[in-house]
C-alpha atoms as a PDB file:
ATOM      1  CA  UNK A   1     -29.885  80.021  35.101  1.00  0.00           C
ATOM      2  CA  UNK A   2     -31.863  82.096  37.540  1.00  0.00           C
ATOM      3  CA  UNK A   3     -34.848  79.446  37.681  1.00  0.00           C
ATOM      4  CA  UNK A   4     -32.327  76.348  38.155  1.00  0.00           C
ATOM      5  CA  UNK A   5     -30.322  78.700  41.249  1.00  0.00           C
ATOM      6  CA  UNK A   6     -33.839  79.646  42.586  1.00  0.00           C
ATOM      7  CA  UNK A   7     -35.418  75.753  42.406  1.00  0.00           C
ATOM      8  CA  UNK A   8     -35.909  74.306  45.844  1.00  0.00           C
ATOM      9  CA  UNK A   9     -34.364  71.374  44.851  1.00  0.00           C
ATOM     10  CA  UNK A  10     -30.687  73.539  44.472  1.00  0.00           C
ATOM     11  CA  UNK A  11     -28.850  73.634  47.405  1.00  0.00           C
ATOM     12  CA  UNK A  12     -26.134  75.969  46.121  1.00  0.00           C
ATOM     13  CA  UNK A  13     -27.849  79.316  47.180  1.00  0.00           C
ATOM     14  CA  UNK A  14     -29.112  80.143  50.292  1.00  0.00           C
ATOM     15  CA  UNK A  15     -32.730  81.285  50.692  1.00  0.00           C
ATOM     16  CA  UNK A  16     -31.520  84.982  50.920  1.00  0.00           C
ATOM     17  CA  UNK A  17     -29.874  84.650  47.584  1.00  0.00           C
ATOM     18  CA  UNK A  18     -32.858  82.952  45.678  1.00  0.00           C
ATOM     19  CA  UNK A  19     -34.857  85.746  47.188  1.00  0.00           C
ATOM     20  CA  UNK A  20     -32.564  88.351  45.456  1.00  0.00           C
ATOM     21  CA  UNK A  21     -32.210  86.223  42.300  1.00  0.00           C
ATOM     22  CA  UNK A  22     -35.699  85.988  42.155  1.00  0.00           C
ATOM     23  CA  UNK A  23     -36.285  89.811  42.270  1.00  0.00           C
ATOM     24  CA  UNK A  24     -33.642  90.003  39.071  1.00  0.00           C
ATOM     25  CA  UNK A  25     -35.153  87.862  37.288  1.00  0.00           C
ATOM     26  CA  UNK A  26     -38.283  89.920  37.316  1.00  0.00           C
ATOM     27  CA  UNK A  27     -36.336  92.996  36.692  1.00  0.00           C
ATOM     28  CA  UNK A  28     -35.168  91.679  33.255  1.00  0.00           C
ATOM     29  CA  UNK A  29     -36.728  92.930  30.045  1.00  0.00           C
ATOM     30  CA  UNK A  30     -35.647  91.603  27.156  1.00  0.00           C
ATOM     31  CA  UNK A  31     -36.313  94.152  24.737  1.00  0.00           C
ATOM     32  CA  UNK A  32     -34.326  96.613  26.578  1.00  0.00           C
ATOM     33  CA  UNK A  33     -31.693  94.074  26.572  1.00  0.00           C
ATOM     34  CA  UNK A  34     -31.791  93.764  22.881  1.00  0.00           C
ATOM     35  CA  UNK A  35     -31.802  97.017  22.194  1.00  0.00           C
ATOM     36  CA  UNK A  36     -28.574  98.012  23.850  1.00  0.00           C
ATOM     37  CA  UNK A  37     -26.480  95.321  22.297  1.00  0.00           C
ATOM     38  CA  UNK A  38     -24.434  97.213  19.822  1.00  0.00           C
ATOM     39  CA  UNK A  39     -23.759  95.962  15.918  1.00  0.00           C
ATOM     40  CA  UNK A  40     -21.502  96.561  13.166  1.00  0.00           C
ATOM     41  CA  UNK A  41     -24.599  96.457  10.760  1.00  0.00           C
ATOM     42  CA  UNK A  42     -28.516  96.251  10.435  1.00  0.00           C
ATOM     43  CA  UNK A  43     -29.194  93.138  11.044  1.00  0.00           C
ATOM     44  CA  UNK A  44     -26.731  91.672  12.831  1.00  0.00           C
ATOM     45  CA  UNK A  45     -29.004  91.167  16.175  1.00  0.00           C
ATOM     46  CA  UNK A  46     -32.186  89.810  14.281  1.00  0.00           C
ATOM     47  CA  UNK A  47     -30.839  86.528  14.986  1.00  0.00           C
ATOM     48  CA  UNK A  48     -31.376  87.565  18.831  1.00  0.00           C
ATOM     49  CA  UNK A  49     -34.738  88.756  18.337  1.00  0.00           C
ATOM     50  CA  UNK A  50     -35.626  85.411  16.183  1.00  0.00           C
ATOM     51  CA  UNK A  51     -34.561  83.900  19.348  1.00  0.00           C
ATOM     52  CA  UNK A  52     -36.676  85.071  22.256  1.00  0.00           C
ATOM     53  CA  UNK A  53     -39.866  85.632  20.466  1.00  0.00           C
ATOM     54  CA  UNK A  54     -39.720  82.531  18.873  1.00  0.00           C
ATOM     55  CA  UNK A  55     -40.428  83.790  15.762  1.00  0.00           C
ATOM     56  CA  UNK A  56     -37.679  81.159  14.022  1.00  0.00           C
ATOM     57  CA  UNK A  57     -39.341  78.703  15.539  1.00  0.00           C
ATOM     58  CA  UNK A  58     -42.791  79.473  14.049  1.00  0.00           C
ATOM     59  CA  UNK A  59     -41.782  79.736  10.778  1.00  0.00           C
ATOM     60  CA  UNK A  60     -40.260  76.758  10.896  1.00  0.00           C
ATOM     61  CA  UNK A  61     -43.574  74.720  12.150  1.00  0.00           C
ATOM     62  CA  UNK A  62     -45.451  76.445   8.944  1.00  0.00           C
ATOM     63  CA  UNK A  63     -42.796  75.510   6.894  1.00  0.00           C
ATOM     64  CA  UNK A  64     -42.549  71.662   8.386  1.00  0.00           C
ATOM     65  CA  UNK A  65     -46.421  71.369   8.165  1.00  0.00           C
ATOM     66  CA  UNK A  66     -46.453  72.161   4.336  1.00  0.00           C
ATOM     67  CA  UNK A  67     -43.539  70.026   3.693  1.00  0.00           C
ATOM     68  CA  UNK A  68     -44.782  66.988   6.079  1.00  0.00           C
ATOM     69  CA  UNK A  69     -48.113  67.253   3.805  1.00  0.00           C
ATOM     70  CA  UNK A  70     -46.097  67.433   0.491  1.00  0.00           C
ATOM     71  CA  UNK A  71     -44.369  64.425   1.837  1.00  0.00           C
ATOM     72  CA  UNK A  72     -47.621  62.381   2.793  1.00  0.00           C
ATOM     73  CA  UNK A  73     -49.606  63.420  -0.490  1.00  0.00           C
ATOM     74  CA  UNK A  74     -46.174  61.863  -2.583  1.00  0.00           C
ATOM     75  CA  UNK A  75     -46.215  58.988  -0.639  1.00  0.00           C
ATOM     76  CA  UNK A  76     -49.786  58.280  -1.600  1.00  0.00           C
ATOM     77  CA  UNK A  77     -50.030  59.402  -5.158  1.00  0.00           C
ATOM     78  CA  UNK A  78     -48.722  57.526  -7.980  1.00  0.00           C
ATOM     79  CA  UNK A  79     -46.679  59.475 -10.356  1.00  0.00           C
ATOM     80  CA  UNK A  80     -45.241  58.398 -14.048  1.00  0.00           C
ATOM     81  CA  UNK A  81     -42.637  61.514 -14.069  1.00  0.00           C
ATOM     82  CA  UNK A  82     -41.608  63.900 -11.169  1.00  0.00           C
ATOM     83  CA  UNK A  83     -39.561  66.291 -11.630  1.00  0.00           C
ATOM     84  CA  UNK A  84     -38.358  68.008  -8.296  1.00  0.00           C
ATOM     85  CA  UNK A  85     -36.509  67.200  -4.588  1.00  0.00           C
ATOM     86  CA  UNK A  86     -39.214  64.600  -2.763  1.00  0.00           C
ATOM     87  CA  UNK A  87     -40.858  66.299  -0.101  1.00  0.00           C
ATOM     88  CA  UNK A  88     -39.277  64.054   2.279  1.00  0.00           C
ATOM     89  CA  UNK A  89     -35.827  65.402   1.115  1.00  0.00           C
ATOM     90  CA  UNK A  90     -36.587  68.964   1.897  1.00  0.00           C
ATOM     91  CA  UNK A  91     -38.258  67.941   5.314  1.00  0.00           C
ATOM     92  CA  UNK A  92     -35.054  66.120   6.622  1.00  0.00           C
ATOM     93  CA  UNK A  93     -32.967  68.617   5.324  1.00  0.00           C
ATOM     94  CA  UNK A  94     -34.657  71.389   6.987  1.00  0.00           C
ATOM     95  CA  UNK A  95     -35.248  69.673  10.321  1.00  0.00           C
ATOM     96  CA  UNK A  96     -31.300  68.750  10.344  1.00  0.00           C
ATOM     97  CA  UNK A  97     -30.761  72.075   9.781  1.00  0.00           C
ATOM     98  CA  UNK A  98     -32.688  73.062  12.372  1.00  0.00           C
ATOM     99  CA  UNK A  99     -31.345  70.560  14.994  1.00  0.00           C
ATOM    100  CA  UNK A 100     -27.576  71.551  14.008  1.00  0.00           C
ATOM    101  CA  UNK A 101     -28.744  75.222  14.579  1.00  0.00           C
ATOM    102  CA  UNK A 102     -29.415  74.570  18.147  1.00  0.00           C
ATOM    103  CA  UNK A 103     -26.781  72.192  18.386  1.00  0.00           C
ATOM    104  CA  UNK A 104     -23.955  74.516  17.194  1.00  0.00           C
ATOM    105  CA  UNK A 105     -25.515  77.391  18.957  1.00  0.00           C
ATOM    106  CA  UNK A 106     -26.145  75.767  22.242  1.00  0.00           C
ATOM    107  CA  UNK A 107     -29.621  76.451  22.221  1.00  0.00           C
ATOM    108  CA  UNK A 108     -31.329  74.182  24.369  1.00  0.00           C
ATOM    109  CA  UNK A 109     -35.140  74.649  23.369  1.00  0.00           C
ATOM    110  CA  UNK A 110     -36.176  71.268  23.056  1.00  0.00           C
ATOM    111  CA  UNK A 111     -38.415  71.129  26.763  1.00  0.00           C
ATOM    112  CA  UNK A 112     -39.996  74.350  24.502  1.00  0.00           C
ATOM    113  CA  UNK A 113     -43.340  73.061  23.038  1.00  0.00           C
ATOM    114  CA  UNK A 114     -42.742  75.111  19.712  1.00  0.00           C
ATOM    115  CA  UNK A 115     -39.765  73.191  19.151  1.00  0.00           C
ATOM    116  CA  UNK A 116     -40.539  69.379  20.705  1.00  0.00           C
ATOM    117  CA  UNK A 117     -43.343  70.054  17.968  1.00  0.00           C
ATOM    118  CA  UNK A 118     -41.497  70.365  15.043  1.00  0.00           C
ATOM    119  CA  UNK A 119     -39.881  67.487  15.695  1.00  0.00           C
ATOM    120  CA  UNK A 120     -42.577  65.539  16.528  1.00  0.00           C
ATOM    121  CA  UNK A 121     -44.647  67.075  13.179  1.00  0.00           C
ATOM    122  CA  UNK A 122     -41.264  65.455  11.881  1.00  0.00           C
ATOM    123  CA  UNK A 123     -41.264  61.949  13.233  1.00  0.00           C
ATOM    124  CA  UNK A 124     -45.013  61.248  12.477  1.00  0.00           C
ATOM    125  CA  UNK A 125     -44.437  62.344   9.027  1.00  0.00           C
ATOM    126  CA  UNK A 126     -41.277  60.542   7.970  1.00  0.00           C
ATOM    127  CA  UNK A 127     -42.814  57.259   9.470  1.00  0.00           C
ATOM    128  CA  UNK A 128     -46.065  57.463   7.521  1.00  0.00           C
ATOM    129  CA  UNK A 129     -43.431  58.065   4.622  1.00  0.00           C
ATOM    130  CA  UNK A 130     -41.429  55.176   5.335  1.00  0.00           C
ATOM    131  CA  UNK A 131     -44.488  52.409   6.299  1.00  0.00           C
ATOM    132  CA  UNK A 132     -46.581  53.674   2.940  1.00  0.00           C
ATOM    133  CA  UNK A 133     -45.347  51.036   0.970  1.00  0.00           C
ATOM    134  CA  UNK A 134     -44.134  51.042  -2.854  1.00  0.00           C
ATOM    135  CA  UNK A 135     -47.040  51.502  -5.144  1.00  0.00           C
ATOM    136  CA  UNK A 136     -46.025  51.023  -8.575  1.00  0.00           C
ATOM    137  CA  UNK A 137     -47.832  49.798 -11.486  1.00  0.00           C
ATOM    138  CA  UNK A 138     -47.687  49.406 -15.192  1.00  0.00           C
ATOM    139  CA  UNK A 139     -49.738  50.370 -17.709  1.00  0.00           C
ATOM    140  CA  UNK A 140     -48.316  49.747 -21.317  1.00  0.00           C
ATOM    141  CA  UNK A 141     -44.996  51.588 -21.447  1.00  0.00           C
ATOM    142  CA  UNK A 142     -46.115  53.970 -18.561  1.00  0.00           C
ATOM    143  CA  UNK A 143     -44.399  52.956 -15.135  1.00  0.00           C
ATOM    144  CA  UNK A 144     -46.349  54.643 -12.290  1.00  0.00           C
ATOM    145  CA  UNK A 145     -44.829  54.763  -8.506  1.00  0.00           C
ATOM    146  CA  UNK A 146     -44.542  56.959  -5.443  1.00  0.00           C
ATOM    147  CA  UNK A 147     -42.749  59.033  -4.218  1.00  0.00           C
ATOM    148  CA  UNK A 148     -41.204  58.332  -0.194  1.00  0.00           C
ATOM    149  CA  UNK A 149     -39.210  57.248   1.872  1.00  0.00           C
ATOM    150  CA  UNK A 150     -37.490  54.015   1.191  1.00  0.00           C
ATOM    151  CA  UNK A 151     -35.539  53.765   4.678  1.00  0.00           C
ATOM    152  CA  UNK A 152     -34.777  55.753   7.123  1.00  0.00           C
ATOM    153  CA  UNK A 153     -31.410  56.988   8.296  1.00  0.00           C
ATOM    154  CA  UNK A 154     -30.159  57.544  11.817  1.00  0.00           C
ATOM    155  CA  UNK A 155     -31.259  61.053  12.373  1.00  0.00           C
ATOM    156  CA  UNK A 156     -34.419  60.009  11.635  1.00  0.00           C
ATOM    157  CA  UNK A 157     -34.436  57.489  14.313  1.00  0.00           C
ATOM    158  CA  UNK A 158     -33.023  59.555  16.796  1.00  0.00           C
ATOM    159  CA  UNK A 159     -35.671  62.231  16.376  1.00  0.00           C
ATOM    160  CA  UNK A 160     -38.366  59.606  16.757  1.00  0.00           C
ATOM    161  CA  UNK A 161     -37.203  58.273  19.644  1.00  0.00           C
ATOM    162  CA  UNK A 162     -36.308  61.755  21.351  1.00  0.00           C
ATOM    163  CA  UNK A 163     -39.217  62.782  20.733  1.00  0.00           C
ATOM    164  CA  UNK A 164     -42.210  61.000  19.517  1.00  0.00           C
ATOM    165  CA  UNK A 165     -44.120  59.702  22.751  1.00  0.00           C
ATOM    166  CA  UNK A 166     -44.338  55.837  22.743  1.00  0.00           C
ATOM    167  CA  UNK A 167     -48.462  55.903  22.118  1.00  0.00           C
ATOM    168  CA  UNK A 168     -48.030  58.194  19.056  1.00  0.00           C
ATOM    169  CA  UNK A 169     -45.304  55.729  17.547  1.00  0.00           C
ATOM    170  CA  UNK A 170     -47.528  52.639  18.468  1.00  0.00           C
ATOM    171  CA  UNK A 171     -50.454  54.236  17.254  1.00  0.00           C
ATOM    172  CA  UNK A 172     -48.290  55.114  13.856  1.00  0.00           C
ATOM    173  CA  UNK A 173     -46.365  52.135  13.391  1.00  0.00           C
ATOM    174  CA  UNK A 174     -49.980  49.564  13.933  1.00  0.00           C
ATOM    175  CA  UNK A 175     -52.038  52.067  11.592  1.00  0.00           C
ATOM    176  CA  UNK A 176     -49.384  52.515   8.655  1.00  0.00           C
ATOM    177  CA  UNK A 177     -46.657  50.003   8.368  1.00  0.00           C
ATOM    178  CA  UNK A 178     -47.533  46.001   7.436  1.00  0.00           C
ATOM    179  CA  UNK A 179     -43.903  45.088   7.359  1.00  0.00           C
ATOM    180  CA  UNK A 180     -40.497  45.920   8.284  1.00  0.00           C
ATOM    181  CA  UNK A 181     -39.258  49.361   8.256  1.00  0.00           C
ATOM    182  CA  UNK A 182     -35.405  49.530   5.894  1.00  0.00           C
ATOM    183  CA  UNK A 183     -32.529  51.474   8.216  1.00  0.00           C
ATOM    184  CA  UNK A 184     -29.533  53.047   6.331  1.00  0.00           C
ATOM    185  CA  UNK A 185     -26.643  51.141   8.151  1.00  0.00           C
ATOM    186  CA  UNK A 186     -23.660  52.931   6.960  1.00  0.00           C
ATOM    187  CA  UNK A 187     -25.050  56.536   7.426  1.00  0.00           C
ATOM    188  CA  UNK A 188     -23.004  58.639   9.860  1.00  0.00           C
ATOM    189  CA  UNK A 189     -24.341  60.892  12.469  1.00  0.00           C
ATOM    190  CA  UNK A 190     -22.492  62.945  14.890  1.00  0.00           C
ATOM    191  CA  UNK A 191     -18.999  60.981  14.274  1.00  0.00           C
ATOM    192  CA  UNK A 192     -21.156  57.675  15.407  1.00  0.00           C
ATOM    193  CA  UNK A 193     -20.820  54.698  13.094  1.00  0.00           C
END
């Protein structure tokens, strides 16, 4: 709040005041802060502290990585028998996770680069998914296919478009995909139809 009352561009404040908000801001350490919020329990600030250092965030890049790679190496191996959730499955699920967190606790990180890369780590990887084709084959009695993503629903497409920059989706789309791309039409997302 301090940096949009202290932009030039703000006319709310005089110069006086942006001065003086200015000098606050500087004044504010965050670890002091956090520890003199009081809790019921251990724990109950860690949340907080996941917050400002970002370490949430982190994790859940590491975690995204390793699951965008388990999603790639499925959509290029052929398997006769998987037993499991598809990579892909785990990698929506935990980006909609995290995009709800935010959502639900008005966190607005996504000019952060930590974040805008998770989702872009995301995009790139549910698109190679999608545009890698069915390989299947047959050999005797022994069906072999992989594993990906056979469309791609609307959260999907939102988070590409948010956030994957045109070049990278050009660049993805004329490297990966030699046909059309299959959209869930009847998926819901944020009471949309």
């Amino acid at each position: 709040m301090g940096k949009i009352a202290t932009n030039p561009v703000f006319r709310g404040c005089s110069q006086t005041e942006k001065d003086k908000i200015n000098q606050e801001i500087q004044g504010i350490e965050i670890e002091d802060l956090y520890r003199k919020i009081p809790t019921q329990e251990f724990g109950d600030k860690e949340f907080l502290r996941d917050l400002y250092t970002f370490r949430r965030y982190f994790t859940l890049f590491q975690e995204t990585y390793l699951l965008a790679k388990k999603t790639e190496e499925q959509a290029n191996m052929r398997n006769s028998i998987y037993i499991g959730t598809p990579g892909y499955e785990e990698l929506r699920g935990n980006i909609l996770d995290c995009y709800e967190f935010d959502l639900q606790n008005y966190i607005m990180l996504d000019r952060y680069r930590e974040d805008v890369e998770i989702y872009r780590l995301f995009a790139a990887f549910i698109l190679r998914s999608v545009c890698s084709g069915d390989y299947s084959s047959t050999i005797g009695i022994l069906e072999t296919k992989n594993i990906r993503v056979a469309e791609l629903e609307k959260f999907d497409i939102y988070i590409i478009l948010k956030y994957l920059k045109r070049k990278n989706l050009e660049t993805i789309l004329s490297e990966n995909c030699r046909g059309y791309i299959e959209i869930i039409k009847t998926l819901m997302f944020h009471g949309s139809k």
